[in-house]
Protein backbone atom coordinates (compact mmCIF):
# COMPACT_ATOMS: atom_id res chain seq x y z
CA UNK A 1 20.71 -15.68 -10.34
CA UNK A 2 22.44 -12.50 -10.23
CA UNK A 3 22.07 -9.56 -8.77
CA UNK A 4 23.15 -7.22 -11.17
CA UNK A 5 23.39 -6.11 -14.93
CA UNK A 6 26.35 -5.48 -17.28
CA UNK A 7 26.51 -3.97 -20.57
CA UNK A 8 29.49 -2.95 -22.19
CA UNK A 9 29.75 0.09 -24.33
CA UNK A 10 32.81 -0.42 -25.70
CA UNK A 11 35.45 2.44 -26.39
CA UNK A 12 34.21 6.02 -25.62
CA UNK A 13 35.64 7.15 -28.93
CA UNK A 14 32.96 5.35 -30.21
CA UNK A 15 30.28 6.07 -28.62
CA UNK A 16 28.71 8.10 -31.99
CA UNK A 17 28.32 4.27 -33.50
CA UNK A 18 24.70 4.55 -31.26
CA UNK A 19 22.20 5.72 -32.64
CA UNK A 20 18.92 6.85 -30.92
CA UNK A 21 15.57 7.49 -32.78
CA UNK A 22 13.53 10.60 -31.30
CA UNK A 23 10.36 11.90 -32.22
CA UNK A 24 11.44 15.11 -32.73
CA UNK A 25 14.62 14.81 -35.46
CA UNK A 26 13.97 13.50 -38.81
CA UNK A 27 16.90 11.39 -38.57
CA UNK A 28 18.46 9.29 -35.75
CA UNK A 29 20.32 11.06 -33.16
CA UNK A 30 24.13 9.43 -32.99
CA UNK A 31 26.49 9.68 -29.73
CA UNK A 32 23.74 8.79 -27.20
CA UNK A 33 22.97 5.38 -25.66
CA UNK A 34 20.13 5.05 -23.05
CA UNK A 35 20.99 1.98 -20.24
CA UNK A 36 18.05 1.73 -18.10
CA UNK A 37 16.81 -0.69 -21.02
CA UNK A 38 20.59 -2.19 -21.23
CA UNK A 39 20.72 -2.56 -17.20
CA UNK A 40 16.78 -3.24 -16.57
CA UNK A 41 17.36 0.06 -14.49
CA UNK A 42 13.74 1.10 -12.36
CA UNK A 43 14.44 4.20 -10.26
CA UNK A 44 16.35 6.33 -12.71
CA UNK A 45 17.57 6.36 -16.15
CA UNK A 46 20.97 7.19 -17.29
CA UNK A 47 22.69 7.88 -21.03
CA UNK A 48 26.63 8.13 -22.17
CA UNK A 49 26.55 10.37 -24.77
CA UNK A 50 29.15 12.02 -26.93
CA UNK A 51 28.32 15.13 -28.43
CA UNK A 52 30.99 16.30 -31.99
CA UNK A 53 32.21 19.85 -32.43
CA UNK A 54 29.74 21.85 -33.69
CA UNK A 55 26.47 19.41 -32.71
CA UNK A 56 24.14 20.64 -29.98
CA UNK A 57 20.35 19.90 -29.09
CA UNK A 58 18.57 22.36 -31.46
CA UNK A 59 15.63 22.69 -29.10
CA UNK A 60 14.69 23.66 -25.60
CA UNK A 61 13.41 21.03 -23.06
CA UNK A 62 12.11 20.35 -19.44
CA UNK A 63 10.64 17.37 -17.18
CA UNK A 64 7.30 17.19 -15.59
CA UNK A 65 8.98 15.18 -12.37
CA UNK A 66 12.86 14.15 -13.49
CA UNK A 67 15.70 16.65 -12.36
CA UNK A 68 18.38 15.62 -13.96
CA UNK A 69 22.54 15.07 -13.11
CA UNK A 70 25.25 16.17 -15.99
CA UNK A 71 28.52 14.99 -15.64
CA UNK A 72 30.84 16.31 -17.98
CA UNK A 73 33.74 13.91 -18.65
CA UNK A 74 35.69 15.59 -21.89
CA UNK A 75 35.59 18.66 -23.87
CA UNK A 76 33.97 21.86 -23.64
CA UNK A 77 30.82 23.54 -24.41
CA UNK A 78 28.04 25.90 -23.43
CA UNK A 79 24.31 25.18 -21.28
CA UNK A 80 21.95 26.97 -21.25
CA UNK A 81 18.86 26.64 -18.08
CA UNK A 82 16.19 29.15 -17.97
CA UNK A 83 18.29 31.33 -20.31
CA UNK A 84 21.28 31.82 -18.56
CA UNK A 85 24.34 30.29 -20.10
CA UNK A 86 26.98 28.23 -18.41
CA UNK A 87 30.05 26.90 -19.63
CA UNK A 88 30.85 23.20 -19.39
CA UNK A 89 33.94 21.32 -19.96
CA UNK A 90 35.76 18.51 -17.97
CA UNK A 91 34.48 17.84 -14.21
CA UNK A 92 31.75 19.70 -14.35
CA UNK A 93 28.56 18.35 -12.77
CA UNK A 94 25.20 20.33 -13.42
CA UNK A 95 22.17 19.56 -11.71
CA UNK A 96 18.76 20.66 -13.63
CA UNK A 97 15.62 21.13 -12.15
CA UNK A 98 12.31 19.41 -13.67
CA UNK A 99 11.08 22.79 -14.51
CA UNK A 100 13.79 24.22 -16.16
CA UNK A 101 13.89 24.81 -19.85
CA UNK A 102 17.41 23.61 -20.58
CA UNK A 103 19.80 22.84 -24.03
CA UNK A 104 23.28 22.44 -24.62
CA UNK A 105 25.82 22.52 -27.31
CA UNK A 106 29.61 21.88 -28.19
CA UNK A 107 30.82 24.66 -29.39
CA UNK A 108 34.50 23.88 -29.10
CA UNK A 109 36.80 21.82 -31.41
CA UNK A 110 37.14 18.71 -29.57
CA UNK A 111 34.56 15.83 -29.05
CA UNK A 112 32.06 16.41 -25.78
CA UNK A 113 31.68 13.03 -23.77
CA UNK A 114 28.82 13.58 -20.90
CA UNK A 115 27.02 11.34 -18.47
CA UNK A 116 23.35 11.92 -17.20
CA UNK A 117 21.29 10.76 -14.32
CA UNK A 118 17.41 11.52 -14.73
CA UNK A 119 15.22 11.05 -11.24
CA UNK A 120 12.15 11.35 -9.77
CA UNK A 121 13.15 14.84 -7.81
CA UNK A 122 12.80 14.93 -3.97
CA UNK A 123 12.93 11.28 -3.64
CA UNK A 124 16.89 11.12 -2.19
CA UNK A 125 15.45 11.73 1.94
CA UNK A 126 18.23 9.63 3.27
CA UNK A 127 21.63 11.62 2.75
CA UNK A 128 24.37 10.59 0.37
CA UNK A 129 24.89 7.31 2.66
CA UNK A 130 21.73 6.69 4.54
CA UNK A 131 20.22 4.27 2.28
CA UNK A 132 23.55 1.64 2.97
CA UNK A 133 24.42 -1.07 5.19
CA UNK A 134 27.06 -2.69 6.18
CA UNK A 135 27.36 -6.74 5.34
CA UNK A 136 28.75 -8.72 8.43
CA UNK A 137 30.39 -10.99 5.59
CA UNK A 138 33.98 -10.37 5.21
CA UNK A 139 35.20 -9.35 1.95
CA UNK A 140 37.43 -11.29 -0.19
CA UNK A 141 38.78 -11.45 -3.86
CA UNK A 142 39.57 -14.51 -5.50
């Protein structure tokens, strides 16, 4: 039995082949793919999404617990939290509190490709390497 899960997404240019259906569009959302289903995923949930020129989310949205990690991969575009606009493009990483009334668009001319974390906030007490441990096996590739 393993101790993991794959899924493979396939080429990023094609990431708008996924659609998602969401209570609140009439039609299905394309460009986002949740994994926690995909990867059986049970203390966070995670999406690649890929957001065209011109597309945005047409509403404003928060968490009751979930803060929630951006990672901005390709492209450019605007985000807005609590009103205040921020521009995105490549390398940026945004963290978003639960509270915060948040949205996003791409506004530029090129395709937006964007990774995001969602957690239970104030759950992380160990540090960025607390949690690990070193294995006494040796390592070795085949």
């Amino acid at each position: 039995m393993a101790n993991y899960e794959k899924f493979e997404l396939g080429a990023m240019d094609n990431l708008h082949t996924y659609e998602l259906k969401h209570p609140a569009f009439a039609k299905p959302v394309h460009g986002k793919v949740f994994l926690g289903p995909r990867l059986k995923l049970t203390g966070m949930e995670c999406s690649m999404n890929k957001l065209r020129p011109g597309g945005g989310v047409p509403f404003l949205h928060k968490h009751r617990t979930h803060e929630e990690l951006y990672v901005f991969f390709k492209g450019r575009g605007q985000f807005q939290v609590d009103g205040e606009v921020i521009e995105i493009q490549e390398g940026t990483a945004l963290r978003v509190d639960p509270v915060a009334a948040r949205a996003w668009r791409n506004n530029s001319t090129e395709d937006l490709y964007y990774f995001v974390v969602q957690a239970r906030a104030g759950t992380m007490n160990d540090g960025p390497i607390g949690d690990g441990e070193l294995v006494k096996e040796p390592l070795s590739w085949p």
